[in-house]
C-alpha atoms as a PDB file:
ATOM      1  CA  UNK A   1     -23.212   7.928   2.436  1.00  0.00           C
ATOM      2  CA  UNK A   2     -23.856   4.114   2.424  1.00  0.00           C
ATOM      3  CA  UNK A   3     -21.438   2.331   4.362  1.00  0.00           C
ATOM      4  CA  UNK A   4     -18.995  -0.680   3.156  1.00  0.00           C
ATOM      5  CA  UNK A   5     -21.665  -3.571   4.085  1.00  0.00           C
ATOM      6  CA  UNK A   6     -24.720  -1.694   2.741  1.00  0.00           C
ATOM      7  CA  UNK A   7     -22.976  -0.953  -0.516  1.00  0.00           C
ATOM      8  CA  UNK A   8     -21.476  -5.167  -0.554  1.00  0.00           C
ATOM      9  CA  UNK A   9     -25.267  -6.221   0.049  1.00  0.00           C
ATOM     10  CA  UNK A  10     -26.617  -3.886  -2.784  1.00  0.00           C
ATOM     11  CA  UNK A  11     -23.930  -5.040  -5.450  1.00  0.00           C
ATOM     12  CA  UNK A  12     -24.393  -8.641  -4.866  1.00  0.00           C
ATOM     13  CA  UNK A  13     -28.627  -8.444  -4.595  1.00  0.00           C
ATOM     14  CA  UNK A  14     -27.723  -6.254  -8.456  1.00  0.00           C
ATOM     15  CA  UNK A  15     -26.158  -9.139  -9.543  1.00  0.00           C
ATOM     16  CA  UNK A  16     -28.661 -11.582  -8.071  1.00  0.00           C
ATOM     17  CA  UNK A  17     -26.179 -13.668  -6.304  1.00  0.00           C
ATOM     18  CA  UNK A  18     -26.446 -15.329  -3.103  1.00  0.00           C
ATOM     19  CA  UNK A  19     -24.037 -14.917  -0.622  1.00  0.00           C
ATOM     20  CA  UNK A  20     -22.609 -18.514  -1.289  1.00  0.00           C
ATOM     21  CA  UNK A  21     -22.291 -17.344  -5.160  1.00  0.00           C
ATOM     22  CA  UNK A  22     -20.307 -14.270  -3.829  1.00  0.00           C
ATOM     23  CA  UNK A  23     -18.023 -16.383  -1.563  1.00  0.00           C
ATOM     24  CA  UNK A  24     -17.454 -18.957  -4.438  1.00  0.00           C
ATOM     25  CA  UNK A  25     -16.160 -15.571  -6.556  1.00  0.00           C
ATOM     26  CA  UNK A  26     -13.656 -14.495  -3.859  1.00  0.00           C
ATOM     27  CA  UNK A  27     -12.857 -17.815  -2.777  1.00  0.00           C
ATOM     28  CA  UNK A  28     -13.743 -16.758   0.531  1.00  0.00           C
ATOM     29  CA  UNK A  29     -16.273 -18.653   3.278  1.00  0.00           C
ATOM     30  CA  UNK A  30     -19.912 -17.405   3.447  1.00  0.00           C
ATOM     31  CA  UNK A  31     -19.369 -17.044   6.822  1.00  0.00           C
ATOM     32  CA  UNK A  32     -16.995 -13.973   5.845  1.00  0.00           C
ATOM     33  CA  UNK A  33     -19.518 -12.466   3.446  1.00  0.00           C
ATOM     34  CA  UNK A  34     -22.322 -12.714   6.117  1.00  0.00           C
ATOM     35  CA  UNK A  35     -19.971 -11.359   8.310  1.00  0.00           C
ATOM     36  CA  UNK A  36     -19.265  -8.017   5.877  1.00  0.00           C
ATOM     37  CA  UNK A  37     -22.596  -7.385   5.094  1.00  0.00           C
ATOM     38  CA  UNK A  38     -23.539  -7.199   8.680  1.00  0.00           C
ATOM     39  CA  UNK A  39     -21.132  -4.740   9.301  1.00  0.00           C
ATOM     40  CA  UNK A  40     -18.794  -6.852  11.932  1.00  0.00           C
ATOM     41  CA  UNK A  41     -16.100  -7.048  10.182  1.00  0.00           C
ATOM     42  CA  UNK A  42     -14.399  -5.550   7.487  1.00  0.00           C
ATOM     43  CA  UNK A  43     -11.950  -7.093   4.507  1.00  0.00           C
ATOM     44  CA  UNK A  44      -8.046  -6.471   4.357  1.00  0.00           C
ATOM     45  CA  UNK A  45      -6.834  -4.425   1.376  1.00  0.00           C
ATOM     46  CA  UNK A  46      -6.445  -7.286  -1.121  1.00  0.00           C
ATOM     47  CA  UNK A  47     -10.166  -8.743  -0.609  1.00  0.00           C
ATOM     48  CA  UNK A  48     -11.362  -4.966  -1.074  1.00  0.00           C
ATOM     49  CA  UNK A  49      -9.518  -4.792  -4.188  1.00  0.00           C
ATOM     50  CA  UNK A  50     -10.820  -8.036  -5.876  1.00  0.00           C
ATOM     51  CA  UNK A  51     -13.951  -6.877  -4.950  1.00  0.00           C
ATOM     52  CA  UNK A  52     -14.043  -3.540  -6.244  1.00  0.00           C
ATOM     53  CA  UNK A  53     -12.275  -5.545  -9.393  1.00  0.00           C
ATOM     54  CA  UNK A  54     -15.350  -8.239  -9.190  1.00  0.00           C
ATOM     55  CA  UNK A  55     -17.698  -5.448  -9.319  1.00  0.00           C
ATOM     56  CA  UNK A  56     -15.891  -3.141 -11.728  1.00  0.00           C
ATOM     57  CA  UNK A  57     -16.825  -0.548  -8.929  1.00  0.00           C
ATOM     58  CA  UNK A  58     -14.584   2.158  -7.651  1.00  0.00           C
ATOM     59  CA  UNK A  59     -12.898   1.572  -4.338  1.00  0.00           C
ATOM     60  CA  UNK A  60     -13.787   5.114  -2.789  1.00  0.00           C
ATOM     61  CA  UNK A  61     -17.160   3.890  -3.728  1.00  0.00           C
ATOM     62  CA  UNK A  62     -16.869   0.309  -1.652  1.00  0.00           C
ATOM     63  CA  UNK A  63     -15.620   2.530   1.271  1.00  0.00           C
ATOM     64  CA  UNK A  64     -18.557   4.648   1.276  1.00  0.00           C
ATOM     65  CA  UNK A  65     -16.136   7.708   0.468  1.00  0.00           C
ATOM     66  CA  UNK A  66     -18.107   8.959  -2.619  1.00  0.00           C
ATOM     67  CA  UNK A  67     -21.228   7.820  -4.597  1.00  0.00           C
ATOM     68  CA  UNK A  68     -19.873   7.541  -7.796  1.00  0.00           C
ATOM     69  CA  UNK A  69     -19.649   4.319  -8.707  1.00  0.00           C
ATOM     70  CA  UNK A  70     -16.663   4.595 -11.348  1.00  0.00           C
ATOM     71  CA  UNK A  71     -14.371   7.248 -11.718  1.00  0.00           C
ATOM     72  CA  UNK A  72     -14.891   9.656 -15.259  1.00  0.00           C
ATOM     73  CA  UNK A  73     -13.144   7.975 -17.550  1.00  0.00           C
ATOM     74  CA  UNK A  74      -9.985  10.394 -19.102  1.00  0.00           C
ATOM     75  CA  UNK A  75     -10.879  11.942 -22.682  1.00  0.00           C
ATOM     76  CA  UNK A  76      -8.115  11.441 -24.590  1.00  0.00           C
ATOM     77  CA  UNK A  77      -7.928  14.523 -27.299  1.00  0.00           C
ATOM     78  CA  UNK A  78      -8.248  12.918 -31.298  1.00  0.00           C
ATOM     79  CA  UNK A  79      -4.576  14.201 -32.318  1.00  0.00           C
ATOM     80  CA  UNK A  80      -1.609  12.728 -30.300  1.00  0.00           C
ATOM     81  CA  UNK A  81       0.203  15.462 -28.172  1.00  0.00           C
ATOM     82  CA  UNK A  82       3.473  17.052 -29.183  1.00  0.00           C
ATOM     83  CA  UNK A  83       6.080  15.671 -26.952  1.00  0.00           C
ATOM     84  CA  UNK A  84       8.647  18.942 -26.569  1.00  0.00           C
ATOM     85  CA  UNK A  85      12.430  17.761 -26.630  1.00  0.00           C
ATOM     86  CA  UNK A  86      13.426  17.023 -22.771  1.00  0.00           C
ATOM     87  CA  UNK A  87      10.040  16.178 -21.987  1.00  0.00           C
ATOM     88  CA  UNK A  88       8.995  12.732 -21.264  1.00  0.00           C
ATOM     89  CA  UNK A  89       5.018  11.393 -21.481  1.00  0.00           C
ATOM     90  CA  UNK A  90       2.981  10.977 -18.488  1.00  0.00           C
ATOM     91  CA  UNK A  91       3.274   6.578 -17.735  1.00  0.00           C
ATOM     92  CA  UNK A  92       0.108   5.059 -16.932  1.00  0.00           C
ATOM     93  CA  UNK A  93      -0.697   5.245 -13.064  1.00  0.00           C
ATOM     94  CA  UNK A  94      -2.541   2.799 -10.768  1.00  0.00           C
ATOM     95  CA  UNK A  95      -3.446   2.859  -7.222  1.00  0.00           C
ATOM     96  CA  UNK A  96      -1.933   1.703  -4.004  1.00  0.00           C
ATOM     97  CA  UNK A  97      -2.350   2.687  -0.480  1.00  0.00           C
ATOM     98  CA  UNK A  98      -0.127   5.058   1.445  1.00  0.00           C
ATOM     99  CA  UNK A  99       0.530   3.780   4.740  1.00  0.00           C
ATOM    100  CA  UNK A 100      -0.342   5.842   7.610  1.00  0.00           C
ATOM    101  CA  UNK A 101      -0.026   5.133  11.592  1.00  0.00           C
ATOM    102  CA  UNK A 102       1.084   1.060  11.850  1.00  0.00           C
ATOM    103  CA  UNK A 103      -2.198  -1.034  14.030  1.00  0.00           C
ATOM    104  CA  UNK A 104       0.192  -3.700  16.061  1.00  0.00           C
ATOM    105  CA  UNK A 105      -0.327  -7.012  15.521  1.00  0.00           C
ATOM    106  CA  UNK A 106      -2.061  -6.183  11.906  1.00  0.00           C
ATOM    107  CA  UNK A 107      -0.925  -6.929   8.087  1.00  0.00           C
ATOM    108  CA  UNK A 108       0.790  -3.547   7.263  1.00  0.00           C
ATOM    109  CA  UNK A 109      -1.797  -3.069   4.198  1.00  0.00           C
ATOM    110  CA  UNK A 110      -4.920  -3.590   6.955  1.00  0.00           C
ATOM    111  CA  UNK A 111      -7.362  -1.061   6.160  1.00  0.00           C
ATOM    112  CA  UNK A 112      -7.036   1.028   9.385  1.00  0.00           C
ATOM    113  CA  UNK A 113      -3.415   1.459   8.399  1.00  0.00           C
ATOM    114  CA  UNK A 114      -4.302   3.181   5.193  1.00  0.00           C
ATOM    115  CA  UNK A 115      -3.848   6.590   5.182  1.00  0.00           C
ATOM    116  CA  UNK A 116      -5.029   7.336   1.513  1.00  0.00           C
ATOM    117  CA  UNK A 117      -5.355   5.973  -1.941  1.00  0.00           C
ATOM    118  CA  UNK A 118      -2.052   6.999  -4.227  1.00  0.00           C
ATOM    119  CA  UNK A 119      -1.303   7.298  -8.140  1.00  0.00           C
ATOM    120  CA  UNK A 120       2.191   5.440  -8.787  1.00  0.00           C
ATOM    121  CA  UNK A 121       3.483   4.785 -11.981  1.00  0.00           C
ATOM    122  CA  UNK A 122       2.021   1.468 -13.880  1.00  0.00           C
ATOM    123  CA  UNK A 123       5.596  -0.099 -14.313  1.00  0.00           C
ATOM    124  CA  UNK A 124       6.689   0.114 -10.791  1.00  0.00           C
ATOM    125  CA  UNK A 125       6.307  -3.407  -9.168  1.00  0.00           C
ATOM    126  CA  UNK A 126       5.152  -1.749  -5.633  1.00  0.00           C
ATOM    127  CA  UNK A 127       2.165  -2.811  -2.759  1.00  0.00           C
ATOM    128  CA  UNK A 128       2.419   0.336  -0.808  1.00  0.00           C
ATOM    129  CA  UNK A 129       3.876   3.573   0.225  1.00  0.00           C
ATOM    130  CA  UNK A 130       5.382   5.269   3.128  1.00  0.00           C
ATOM    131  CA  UNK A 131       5.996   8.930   3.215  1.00  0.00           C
ATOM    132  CA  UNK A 132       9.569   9.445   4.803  1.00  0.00           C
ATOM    133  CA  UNK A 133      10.001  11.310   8.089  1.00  0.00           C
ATOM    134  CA  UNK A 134      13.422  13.708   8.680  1.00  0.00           C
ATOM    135  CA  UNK A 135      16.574  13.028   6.665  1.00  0.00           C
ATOM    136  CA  UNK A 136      18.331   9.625   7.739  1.00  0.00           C
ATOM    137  CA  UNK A 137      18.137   8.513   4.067  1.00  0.00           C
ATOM    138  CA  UNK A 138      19.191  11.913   2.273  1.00  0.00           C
ATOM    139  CA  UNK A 139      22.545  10.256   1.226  1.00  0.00           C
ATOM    140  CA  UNK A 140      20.611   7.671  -0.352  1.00  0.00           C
ATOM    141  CA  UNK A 141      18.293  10.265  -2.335  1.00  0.00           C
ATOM    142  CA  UNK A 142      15.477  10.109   0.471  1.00  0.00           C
ATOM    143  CA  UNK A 143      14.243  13.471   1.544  1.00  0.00           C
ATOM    144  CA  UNK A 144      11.875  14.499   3.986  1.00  0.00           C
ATOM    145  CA  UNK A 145       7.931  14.109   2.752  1.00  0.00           C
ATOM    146  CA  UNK A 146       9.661  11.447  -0.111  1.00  0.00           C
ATOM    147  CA  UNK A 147       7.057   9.025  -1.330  1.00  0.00           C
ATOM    148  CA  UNK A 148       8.849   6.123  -1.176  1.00  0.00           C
ATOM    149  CA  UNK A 149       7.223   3.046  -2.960  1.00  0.00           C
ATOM    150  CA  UNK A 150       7.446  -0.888  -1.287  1.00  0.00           C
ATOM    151  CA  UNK A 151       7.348  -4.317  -3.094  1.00  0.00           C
ATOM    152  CA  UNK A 152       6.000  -6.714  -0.034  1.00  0.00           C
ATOM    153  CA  UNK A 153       8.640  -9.434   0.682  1.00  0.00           C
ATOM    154  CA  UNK A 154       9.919 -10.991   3.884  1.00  0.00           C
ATOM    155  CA  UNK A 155      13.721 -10.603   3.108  1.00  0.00           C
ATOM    156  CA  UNK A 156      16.399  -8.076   1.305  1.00  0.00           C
ATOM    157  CA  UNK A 157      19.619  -8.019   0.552  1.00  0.00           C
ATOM    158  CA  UNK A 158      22.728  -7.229   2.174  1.00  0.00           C
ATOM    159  CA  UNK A 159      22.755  -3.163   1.688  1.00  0.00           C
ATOM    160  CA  UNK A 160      19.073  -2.778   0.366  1.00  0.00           C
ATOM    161  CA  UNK A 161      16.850   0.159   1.663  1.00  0.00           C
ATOM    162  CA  UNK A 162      13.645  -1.748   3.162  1.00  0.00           C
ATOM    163  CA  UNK A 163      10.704  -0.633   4.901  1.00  0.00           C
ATOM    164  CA  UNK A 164      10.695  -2.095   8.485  1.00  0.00           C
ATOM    165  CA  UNK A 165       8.734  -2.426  11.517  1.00  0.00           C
ATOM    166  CA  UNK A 166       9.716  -2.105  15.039  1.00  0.00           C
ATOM    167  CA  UNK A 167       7.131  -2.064  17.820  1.00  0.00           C
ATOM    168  CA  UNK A 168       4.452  -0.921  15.205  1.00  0.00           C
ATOM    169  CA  UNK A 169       6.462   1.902  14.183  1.00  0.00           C
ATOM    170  CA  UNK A 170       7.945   1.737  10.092  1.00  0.00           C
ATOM    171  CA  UNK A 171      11.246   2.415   9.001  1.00  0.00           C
ATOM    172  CA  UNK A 172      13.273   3.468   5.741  1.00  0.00           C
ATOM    173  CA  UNK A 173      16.657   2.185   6.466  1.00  0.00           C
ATOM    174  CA  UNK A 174      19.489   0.036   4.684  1.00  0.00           C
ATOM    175  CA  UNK A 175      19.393  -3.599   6.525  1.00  0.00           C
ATOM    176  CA  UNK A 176      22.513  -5.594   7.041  1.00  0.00           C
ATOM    177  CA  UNK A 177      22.585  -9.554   8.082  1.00  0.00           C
ATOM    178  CA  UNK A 178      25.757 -11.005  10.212  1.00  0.00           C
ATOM    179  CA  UNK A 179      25.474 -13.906  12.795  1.00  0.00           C
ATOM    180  CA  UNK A 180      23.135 -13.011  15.297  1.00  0.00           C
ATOM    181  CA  UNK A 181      22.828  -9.222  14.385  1.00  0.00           C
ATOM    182  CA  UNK A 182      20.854  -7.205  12.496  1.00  0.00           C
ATOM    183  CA  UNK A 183      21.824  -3.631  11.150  1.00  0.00           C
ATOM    184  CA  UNK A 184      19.639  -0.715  10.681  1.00  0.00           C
ATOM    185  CA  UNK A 185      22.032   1.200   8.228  1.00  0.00           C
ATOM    186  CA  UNK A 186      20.918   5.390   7.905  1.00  0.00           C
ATOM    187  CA  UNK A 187      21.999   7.074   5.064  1.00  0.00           C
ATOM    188  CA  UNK A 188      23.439   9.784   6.738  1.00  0.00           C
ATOM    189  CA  UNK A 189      26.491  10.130   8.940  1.00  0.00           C
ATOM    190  CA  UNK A 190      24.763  12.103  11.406  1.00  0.00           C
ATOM    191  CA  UNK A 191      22.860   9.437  12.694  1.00  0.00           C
ATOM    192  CA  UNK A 192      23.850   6.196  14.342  1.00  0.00           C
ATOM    193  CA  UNK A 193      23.567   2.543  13.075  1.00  0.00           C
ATOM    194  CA  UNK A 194      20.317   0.436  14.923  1.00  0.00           C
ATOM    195  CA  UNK A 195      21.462  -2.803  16.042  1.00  0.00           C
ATOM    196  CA  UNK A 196      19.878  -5.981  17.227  1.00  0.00           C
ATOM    197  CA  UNK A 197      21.122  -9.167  18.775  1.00  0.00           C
ATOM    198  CA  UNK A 198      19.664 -11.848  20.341  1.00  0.00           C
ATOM    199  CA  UNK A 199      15.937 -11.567  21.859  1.00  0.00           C
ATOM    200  CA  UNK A 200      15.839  -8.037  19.794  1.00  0.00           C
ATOM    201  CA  UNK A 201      16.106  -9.363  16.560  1.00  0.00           C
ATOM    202  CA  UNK A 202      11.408 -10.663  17.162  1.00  0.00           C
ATOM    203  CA  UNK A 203      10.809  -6.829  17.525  1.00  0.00           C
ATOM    204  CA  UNK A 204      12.369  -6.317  13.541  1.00  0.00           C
ATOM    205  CA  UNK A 205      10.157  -7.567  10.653  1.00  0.00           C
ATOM    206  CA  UNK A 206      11.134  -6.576   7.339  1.00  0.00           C
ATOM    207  CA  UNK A 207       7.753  -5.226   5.360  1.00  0.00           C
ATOM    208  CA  UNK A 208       9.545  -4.600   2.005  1.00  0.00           C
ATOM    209  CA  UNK A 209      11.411  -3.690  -0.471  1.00  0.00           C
ATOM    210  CA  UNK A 210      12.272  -0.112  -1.359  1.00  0.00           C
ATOM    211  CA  UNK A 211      11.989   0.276  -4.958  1.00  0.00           C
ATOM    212  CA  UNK A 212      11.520   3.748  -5.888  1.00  0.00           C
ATOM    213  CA  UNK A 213      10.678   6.815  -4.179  1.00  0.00           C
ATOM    214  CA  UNK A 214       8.896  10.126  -5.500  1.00  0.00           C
ATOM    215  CA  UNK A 215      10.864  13.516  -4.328  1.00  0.00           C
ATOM    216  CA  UNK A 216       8.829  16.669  -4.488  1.00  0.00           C
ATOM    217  CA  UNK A 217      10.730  19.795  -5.349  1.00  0.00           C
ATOM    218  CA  UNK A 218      10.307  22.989  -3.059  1.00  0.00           C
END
């Protein structure tokens, strides 16, 4: 299959654009388009998305995963299901990246981080996902192989579950602020608080929020 930059190239030369149109559209430099249809370099998850939105192109299709340009659309059946009492409607989904292995030194949504595209539930404000590792949120709801769903933000509040990063590793744990410390809270007794003082507290960057996890049954 075509790669990323041969399949850029080909959608802008459709559209009969130059590269300096293209930039103008993602209000990026030409340099940076010249750059991704040479193949030495490659866009973060957000540029991908606004171009596979600019395009109206699937994004397995901009990563040279399949060579389907859009997904089938779903066939909705004429008559209106029969919702059966204790049964709610399937929400609308949309996309977001599940986060795999964490690249130091790289935005957590950079694409080598992404393990796989994700459906998530239209309403949920959420940038990404982390699948949760062994049971130090169970008291919290948060089982092992838990889909847990992050909203992107710098801070938290006292007592929230965020996603964190330590030494390019991420974490599900409750964070709690007092001078000069920073608490790694687990939700479950059998596992010890993480605390950082002092020249500690530059390996901790909060990712996200945590707001809303999936739990699979069985």
């Amino acid at each position: 299959m075509a790669t990323f930059a041969e399949r850029l190239k080909s959608l802008r030369r459709e559209k009969g654009w130059s590269q300096q149109r293209l930039a103008d559209e993602l209000d990026l430099s030409k340099s940076s388009v010249n750059m991704y249809e040479r193949g030495e370099r490659e866009p973060g998850f957000e540029t991908m998305e606004a171009i596979a939105d600019l395009f109206n192109v699937d994004m397995n299709y901009l990563y040279g995963r399949t060579d389907i340009k859009i997904a089938d659309p779903i066939v909705l059946a004429p008559k209106k299901p029969t919702i059966l009492p204790g049964f709610e409607p399937m929400p609308k989904m949309k996309k977001i990246p599940l986060i795999g292995s964490i690249a130091c030194g790289e935005p957590i949504t950079a694409e080598q981080n992404i393990e796989k595209m994700v459906d998530v539930p239209e309403n949920i404000r959420c940038d990404f996902s982390l699948t949760c590792h062994g049971d130090s949120m169970v008291d919290a709801g948060i089982h092992d192989k838990d889909v847990v769903y992050i909203r992107i933000q710098p801070e938290v509040e006292n007592g929230e579950i965020a996603a964190v990063r330590i030494d390019g590793e991420a974490t599900l744990k409750r964070v709690y602020y007092n001078p000069g410390t920073l608490t790694l809270m687990p939700a479950n007794p059998a596992y010890a608080p993480m605390i950082y003082t002092g020249p500690q507290l530059e390996e901790v960057h909060i990712e996200g929020k945590a707001v809303g996890w999936t739990h699979w049954v069985g």
